[in-house]
Protein backbone atom coordinates (compact mmCIF):
# COMPACT_ATOMS: atom_id res chain seq x y z
CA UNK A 1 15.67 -13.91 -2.45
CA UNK A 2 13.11 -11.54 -3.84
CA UNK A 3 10.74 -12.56 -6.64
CA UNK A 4 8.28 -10.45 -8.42
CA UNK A 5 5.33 -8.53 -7.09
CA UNK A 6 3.25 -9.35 -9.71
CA UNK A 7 5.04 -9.59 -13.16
CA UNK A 8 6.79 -13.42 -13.81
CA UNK A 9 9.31 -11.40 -15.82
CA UNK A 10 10.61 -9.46 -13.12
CA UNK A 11 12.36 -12.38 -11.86
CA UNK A 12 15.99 -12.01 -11.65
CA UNK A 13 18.53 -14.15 -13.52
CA UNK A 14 20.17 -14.68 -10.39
CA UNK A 15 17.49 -15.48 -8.23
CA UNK A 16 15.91 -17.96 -11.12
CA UNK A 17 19.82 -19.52 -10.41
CA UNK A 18 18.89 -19.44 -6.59
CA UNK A 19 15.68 -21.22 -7.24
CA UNK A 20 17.69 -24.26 -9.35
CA UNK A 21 20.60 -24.78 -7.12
CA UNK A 22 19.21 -24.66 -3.20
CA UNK A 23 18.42 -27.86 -1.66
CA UNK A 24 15.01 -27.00 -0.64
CA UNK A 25 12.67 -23.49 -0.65
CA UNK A 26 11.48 -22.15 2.30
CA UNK A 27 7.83 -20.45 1.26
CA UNK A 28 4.66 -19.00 2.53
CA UNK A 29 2.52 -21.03 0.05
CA UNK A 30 3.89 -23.54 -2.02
CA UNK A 31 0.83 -22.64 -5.03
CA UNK A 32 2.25 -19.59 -5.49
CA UNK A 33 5.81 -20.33 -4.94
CA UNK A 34 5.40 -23.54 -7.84
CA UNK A 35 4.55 -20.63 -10.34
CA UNK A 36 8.08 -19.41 -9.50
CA UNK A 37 10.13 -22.51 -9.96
CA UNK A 38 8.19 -23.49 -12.78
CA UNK A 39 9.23 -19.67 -14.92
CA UNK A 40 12.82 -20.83 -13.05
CA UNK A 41 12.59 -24.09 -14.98
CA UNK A 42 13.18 -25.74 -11.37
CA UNK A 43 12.37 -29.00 -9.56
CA UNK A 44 13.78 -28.31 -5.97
CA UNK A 45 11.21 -28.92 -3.29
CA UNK A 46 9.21 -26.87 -1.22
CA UNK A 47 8.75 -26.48 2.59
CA UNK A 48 5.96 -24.07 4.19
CA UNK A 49 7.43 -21.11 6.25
CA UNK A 50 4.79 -18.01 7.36
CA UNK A 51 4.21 -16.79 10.56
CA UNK A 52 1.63 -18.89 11.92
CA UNK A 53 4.68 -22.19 11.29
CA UNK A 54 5.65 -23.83 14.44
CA UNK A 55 9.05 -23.20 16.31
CA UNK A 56 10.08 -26.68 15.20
CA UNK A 57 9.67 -26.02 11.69
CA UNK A 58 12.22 -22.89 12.10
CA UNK A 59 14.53 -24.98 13.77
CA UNK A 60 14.07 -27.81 11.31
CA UNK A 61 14.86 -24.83 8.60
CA UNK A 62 17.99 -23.83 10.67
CA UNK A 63 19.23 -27.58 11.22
CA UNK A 64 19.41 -27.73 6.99
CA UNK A 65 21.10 -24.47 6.77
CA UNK A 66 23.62 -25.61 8.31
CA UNK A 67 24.75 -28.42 5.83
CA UNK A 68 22.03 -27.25 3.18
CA UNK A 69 21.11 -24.48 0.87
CA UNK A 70 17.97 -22.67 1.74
CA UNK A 71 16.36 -20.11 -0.78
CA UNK A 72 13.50 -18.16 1.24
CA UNK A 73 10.81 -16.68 -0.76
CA UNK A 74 7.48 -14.35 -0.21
CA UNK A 75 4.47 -14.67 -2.16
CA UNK A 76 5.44 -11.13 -3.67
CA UNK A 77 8.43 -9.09 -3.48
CA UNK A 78 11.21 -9.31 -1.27
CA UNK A 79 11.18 -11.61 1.93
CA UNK A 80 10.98 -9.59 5.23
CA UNK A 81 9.38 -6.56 4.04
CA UNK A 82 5.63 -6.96 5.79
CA UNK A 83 6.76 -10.73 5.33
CA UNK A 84 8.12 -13.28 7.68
CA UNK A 85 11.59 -14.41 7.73
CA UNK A 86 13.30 -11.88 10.56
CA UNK A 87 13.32 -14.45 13.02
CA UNK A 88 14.78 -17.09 11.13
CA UNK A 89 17.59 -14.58 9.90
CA UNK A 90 18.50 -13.22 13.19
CA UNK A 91 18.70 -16.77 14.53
CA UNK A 92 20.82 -17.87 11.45
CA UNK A 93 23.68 -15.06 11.53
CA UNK A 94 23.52 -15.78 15.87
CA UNK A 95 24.90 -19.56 14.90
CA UNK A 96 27.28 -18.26 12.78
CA UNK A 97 25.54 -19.44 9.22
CA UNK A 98 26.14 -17.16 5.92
CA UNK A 99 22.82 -15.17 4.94
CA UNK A 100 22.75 -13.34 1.57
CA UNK A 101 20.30 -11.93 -0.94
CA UNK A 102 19.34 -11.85 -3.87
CA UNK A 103 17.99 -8.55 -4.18
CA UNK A 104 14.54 -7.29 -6.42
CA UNK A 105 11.34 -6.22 -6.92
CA UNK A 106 9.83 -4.14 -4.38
CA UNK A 107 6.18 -2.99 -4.28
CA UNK A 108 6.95 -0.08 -1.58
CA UNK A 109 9.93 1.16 -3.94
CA UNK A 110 7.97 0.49 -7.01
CA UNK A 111 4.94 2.71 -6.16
CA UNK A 112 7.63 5.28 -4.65
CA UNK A 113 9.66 5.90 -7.69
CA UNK A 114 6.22 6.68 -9.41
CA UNK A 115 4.14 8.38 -7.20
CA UNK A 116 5.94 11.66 -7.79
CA UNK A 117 6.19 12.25 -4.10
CA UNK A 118 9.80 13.50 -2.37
CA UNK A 119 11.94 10.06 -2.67
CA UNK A 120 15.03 11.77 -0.94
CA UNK A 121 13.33 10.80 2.51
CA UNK A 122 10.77 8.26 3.18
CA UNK A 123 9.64 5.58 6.03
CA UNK A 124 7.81 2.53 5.44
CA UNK A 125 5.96 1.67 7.93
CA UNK A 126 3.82 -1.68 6.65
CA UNK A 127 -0.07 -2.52 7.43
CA UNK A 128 -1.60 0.13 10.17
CA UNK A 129 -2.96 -1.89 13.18
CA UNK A 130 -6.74 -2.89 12.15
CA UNK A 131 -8.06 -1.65 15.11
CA UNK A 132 -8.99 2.82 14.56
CA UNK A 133 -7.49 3.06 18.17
CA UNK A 134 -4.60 1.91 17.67
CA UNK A 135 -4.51 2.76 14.18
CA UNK A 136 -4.67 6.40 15.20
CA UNK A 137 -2.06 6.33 17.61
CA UNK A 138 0.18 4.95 14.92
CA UNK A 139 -0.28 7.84 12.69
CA UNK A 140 -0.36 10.40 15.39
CA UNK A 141 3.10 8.91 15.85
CA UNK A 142 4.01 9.22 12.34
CA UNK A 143 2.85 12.62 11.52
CA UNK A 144 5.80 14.57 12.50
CA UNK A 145 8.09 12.31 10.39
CA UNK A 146 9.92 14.77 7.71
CA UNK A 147 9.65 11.93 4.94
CA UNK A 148 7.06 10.67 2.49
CA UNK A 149 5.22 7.87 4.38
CA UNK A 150 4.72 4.71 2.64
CA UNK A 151 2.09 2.19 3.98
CA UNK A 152 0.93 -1.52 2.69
CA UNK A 153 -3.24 -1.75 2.92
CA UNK A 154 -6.15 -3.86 1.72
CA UNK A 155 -8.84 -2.58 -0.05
CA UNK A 156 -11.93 -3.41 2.38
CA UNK A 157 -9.59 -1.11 4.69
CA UNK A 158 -8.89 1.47 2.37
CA UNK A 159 -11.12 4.05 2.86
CA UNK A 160 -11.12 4.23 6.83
CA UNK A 161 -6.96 4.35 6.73
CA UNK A 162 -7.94 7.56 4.08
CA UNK A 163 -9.53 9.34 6.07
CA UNK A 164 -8.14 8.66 9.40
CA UNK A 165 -4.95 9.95 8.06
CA UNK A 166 -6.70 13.15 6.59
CA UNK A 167 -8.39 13.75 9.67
CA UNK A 168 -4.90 13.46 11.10
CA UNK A 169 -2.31 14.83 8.99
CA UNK A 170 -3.97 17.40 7.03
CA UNK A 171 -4.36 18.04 3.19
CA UNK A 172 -1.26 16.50 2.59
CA UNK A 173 -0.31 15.25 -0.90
CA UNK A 174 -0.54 11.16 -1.65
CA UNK A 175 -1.37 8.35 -4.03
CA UNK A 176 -2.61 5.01 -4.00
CA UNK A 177 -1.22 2.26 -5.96
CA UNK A 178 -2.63 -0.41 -6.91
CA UNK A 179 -1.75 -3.78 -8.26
CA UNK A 180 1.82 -2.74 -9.67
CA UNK A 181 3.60 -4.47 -12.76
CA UNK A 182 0.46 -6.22 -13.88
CA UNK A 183 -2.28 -5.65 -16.48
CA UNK A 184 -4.30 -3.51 -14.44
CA UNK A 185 -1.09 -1.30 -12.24
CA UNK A 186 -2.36 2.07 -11.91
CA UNK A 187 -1.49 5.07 -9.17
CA UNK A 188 -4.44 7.60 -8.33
CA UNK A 189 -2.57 11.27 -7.08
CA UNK A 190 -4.40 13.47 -4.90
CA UNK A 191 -4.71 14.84 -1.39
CA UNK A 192 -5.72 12.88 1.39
CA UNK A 193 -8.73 14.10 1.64
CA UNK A 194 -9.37 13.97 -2.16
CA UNK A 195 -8.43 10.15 -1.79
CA UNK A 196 -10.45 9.38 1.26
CA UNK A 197 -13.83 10.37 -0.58
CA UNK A 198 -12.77 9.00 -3.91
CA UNK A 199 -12.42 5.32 -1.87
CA UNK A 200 -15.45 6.14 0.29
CA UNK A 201 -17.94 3.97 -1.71
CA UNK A 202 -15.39 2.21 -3.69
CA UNK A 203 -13.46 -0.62 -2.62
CA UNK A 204 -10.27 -1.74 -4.63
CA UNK A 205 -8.49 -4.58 -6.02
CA UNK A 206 -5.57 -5.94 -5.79
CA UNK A 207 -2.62 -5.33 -3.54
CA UNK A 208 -2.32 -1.51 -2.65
CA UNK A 209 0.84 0.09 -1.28
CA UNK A 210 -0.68 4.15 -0.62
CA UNK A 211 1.77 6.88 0.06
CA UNK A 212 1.76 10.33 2.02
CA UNK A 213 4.29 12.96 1.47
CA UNK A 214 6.16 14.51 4.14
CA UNK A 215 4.28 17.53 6.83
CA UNK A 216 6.39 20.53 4.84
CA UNK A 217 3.97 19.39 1.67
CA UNK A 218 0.73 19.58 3.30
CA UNK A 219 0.07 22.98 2.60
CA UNK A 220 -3.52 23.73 2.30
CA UNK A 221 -4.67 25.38 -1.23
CA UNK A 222 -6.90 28.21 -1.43
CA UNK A 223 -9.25 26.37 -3.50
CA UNK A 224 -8.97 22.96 -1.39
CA UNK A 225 -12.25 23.23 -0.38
CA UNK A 226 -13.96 24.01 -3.64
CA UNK A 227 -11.79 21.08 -5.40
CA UNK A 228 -12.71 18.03 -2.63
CA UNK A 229 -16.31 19.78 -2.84
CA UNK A 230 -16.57 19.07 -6.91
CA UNK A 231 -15.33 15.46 -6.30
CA UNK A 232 -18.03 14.40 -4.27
CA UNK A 233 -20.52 16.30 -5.97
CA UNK A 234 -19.44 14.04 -8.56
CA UNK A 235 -21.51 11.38 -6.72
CA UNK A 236 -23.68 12.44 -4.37
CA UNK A 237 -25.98 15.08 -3.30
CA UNK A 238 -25.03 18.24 -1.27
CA UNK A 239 -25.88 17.35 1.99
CA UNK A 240 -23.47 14.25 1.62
CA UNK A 241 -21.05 15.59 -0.23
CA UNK A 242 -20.61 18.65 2.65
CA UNK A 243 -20.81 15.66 5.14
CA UNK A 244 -18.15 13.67 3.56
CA UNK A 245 -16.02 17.09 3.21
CA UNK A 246 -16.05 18.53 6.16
CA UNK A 247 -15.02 15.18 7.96
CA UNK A 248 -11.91 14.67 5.56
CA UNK A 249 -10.77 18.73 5.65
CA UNK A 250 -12.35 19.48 9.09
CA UNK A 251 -14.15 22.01 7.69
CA UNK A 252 -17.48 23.02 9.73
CA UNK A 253 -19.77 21.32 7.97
CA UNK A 254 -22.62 24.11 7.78
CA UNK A 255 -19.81 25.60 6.24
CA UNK A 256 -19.02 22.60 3.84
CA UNK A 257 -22.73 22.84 2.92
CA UNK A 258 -23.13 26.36 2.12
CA UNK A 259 -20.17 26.06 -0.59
CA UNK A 260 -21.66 23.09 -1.78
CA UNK A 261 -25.01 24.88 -2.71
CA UNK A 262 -23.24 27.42 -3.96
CA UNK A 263 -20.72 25.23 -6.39
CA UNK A 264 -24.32 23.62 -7.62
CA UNK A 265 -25.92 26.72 -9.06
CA UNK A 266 -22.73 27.49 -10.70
CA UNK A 267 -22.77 23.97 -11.63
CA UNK A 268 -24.70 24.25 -15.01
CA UNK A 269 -21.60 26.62 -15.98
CA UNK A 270 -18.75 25.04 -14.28
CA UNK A 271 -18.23 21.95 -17.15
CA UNK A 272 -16.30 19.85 -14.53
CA UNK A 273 -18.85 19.84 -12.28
CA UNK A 274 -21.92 17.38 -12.32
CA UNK A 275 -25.53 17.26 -10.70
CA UNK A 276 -25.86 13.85 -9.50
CA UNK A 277 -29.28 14.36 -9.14
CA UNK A 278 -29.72 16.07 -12.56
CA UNK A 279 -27.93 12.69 -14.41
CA UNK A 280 -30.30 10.30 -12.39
CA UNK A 281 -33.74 12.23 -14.50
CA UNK A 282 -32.21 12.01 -17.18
């Protein structure tokens, strides 16, 4: 059964029933899951189930089942998505026991419907491996795919994913989202490379699902280099900006540097665009 991502009052009437009437609830931590039953006004008791539990404790779970109500629960969203629970399904339905749902919240289709991002067609494809290796050969695998892309991430990993995938795939449209149905939900638009320096010295909060629209988006705007110039000049000085540039556009970075000088003496006419190193004397 899926409970919320975030929000207590996304929690279904019918999987607040599911939490009152099973015999026991399999969950991956029993702090989080007590939050739950106690919005569910439920007493039923808890038994650990993640992916580091021991083969016994699945079969333990599948010995109940079979005379037993089980609810299984996530810490967030809907069990099995980035979550564990596949095995115990696939075994369950193979000895013949009923499996159903009680369907919810979502944090992939949550920051989908809002990103603004073609929903027609999209993969989710969970966490990238942590290691850039094999992290790139995951996207290089991905970046054919004609659908929006939709990826789970942490924040200390944030800004390496960024601009791996720039480097990658281009100036391709995305967003990040960030810690959806509560106080402090918000979704940052932009292209890839946009993204990648905007997270370069700042690490996030919170639970982020980030998004990358399909290959026939990622078509690069005359002014692409002039916009992801301004951003970083935002922050930092030329030479770092032009650095930071020409790595997420693959841009040559003498020429990166020459168009940064250049946006900085129009900078004391172009309102949008700051001197760092003007706002430091200050």
């Amino acid at each position: 059964m899926a409970g919320p991502i975030g929000n207590l009052e996304d929690l279904t009437l019918r999987a607040a029933r599911f939490l009152r009437q099973a015999d026991v609830i399999a969950c991956e931590d029993t702090r989080v899951t007590a939050k739950l039953l106690r919005a569910a006004a439920s007493t039923r008791p808890m038994l650990p189930y993640h992916d580091h539990s021991a083969a016994d404790v699945q079969e333990r779970l599948l010995e109940r089942m079979t005379r037993e109500s089980v609810a299984l629960v996530s810490d967030a969203g809907t069990p099995l998505i980035s979550d564990p629970g596949h095995g115990l399904v696939r075994e369950a339905r193979a000895r013949g026991i009923p499996v159903t749902t009680a369907p919810g919240p979502s944090a992939a289709i949550a920051a989908l419907s809002i990103s603004g991002l073609p929903t027609d067609r999209f993969l989710f494809a969970g966490f990238l491996p942590p290691k850039a290796v094999a992290r790139d050969k995951a996207i290089a695998a991905l970046a054919g795919v004609p659908a929006t892309l939709v990826f789970y991430e942490s924040g200390p990993r944030l800004a390496a994913t960024l601009k791996a995938l720039s480097v990658a795939l281009g100036p391709r449209p995305a967003a990040v989202a960030r810690e959806l149905t509560k106080r402090h939900e918000e979704l940052v638009p932009g292209t890839l490379a946009e993204l990648a320096i905007r997270y370069a010295s700042t690490e996030p909060k919170g639970e982020i699902v980030l998004l990358v629209a399909p290959p026939e988006a990622a078509m690069l705007p005359a002014d692409a280099l002039d916009q992801a110039l301004k951003a970083a000049l935002a922050t930092m000085p030329a030479g770092k900006a032009a650095a930071s540039v020409s790595a997420a556009l693959g841009i040559p970075r003498p020429e990166a540097y020459a168009r940064a000088l250049a946006l900085k003496d129009l900078g004391l006419k172009d309102p949008d665009l700051k001197d760092p190193a003007l706002e430091d004397s200050a």
